[in-house]
Protein backbone atom coordinates (compact mmCIF):
# COMPACT_ATOMS: atom_id res chain seq x y z
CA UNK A 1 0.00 0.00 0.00
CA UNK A 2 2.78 2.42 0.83
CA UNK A 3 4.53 1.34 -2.14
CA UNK A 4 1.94 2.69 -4.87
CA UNK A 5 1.45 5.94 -2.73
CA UNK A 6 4.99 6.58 -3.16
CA UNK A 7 4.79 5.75 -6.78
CA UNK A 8 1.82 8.25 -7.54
CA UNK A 9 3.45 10.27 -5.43
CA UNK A 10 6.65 10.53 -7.63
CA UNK A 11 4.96 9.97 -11.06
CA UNK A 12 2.76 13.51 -9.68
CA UNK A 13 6.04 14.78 -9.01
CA UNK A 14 7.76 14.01 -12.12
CA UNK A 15 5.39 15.63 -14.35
CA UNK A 16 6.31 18.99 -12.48
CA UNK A 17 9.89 18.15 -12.19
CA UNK A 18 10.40 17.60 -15.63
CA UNK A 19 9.79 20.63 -17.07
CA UNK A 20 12.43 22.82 -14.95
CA UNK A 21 15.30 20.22 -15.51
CA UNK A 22 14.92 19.70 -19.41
CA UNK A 23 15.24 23.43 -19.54
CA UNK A 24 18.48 23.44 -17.69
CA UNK A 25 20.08 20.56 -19.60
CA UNK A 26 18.46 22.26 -23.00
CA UNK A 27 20.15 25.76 -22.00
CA UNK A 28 23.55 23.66 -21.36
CA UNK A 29 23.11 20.84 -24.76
CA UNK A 30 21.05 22.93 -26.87
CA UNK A 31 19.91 19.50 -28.56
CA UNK A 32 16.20 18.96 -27.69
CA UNK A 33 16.94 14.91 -27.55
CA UNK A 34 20.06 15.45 -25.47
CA UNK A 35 18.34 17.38 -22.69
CA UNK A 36 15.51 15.31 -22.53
CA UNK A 37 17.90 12.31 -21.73
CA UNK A 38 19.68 14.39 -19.51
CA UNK A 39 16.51 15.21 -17.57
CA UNK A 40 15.02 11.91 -17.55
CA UNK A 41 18.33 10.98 -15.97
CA UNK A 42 18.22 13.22 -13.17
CA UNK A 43 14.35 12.04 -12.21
CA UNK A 44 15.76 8.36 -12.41
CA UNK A 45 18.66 9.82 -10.15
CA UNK A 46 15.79 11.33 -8.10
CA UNK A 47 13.49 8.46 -8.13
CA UNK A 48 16.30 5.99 -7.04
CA UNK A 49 16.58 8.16 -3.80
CA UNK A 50 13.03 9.42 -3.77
CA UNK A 51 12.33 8.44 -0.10
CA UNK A 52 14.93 11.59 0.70
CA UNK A 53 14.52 13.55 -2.44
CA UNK A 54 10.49 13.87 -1.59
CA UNK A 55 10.79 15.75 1.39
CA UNK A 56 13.45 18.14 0.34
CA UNK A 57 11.99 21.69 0.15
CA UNK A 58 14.22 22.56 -2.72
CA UNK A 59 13.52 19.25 -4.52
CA UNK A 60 13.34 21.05 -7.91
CA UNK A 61 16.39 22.44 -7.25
CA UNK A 62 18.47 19.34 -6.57
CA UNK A 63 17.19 18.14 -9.83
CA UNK A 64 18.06 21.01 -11.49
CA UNK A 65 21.21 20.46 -9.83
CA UNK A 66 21.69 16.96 -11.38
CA UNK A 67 20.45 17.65 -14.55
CA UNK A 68 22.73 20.37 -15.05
CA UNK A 69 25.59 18.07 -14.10
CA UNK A 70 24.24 15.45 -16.22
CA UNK A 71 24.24 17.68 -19.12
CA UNK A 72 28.04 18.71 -18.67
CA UNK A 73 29.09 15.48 -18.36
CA UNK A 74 27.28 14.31 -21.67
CA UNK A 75 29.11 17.74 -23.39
CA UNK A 76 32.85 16.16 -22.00
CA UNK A 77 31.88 12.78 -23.41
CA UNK A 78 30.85 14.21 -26.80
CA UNK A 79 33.77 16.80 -26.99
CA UNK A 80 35.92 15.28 -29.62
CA UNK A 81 37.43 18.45 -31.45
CA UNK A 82 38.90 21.37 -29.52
CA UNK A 83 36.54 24.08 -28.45
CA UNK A 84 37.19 27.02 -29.91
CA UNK A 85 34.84 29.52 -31.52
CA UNK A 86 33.69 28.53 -35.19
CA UNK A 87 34.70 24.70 -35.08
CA UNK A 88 30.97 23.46 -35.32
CA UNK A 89 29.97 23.97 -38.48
CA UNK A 90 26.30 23.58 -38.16
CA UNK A 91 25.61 27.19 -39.18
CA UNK A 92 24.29 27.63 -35.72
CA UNK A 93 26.53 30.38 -33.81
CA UNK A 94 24.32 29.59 -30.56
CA UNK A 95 25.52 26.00 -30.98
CA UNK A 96 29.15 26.83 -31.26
CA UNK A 97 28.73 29.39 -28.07
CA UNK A 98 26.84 26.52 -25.86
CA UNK A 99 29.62 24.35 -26.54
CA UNK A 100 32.21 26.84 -25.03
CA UNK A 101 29.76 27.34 -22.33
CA UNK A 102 29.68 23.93 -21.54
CA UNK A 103 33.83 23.76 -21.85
CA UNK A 104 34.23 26.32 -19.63
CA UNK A 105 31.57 25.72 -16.99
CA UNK A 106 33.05 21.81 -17.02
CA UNK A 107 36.68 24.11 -16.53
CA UNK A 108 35.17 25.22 -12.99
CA UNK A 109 35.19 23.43 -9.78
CA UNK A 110 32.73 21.07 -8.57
CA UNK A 111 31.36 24.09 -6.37
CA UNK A 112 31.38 26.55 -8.39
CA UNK A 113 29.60 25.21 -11.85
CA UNK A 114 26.75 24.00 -9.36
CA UNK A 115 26.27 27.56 -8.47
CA UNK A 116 26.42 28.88 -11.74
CA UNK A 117 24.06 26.98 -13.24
CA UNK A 118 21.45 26.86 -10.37
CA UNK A 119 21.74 30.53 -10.61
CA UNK A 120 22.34 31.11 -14.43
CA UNK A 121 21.13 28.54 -16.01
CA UNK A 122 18.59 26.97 -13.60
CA UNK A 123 17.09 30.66 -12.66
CA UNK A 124 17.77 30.33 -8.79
CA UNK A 125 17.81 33.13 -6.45
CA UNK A 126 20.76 33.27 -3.86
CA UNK A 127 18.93 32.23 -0.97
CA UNK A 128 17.44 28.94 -3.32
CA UNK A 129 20.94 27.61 -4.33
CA UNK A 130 22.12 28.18 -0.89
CA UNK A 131 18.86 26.31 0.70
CA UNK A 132 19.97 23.41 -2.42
CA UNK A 133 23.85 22.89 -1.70
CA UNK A 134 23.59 23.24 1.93
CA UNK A 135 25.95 26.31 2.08
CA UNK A 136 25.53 29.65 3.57
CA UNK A 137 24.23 32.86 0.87
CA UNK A 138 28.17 34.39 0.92
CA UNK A 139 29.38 30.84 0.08
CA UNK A 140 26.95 31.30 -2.85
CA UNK A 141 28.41 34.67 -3.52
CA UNK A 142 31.77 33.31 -3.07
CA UNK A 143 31.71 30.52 -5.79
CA UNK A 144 29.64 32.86 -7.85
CA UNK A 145 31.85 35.53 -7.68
CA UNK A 146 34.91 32.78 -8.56
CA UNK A 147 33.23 30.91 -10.87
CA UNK A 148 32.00 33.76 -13.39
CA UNK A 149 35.61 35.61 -13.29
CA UNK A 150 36.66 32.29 -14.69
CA UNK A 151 34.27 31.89 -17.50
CA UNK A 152 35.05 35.49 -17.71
CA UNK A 153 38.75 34.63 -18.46
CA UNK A 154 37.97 31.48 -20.24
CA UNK A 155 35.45 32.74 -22.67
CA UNK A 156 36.84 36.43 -23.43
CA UNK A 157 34.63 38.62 -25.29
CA UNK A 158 32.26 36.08 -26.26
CA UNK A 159 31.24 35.79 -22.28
CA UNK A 160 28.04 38.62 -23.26
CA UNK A 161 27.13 36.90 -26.16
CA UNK A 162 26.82 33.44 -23.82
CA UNK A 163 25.46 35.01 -21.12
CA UNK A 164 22.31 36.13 -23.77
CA UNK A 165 22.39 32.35 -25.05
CA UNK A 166 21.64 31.13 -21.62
CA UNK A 167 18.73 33.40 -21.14
């Protein structure tokens, strides 16, 4: 009996889960089949541990979270010519600027690319990512603050044109 609550309860919560982390993977992959793999493997991820995950009160934002991470992870495995500006040739400039994206936030520390894309990419306020990692809001700041004066570096003058890609 317990057994199919919990399964309604998570198929309920899927439905509403979804949504959020296919648009953080799709922001990071820009490939519409890529991110929903990515996001259907962060609700398995959250379904495996749903007796936890269902009583976290930033559950969307640990999937988020895991999608995001999910969705740099499937960019490194892809990643088979160097990244630099104009190698895709797709015709798609957003393409070629979501791949450097996803080079340089796979560049940052564990930390700080879960910061940046809860906050960037996954639309979080300060207080939200904070509540989500377990850290304090100047921690947040802290990695934030690190994290995008990397990309900065990494990424040059193309960092405005990413930052518009991601929005």
């Amino acid at each position: 009996m317990g057994g199919i609550e919990e399964g309604d309860d998570f198929a309920l919560a899927f439905r509403e889960l979804f949504p959020p982390a296919f648009r953080v993977a799709f922001r990071i992959l820009g490939n519409i089949e890529d991110a929903e793999d990515a996001a259907a493997e962060a609700l398995a991820r959250a379904m495996v541990r749903w007796a936890r995950v269902r009583s976290l009160s930033y559950r969307e934002a640990w999937v988020m979270r895991v999608a995001s991470n999910v969705a740099i992870d499937m960019l490194r495995k892809r990643r088979t010519v160097p990244l630099e500006l104009g190698v895709v040739d797709d015709g798609s400039e957003n393409a070629t600027l979501r791949i450097a994206l996803g080079a340089a936030l796979a560049a940052l520390s564990r930390r700080q690319r879960e910061v940046v894309s809860l906050r960037y990419v996954g639309g979080l306020t300060e207080g939200e990512v904070a509540s989500c990692l377990g850290i304090s809001v100047n921690s947040v700041k802290k990695h934030m603050l690190r994290g995008t004066t990397s990309l900065r570096e990494q990424l040059g003058g193309e960092w405005r044109e990413v930052e518009s890609v991601a929005d």
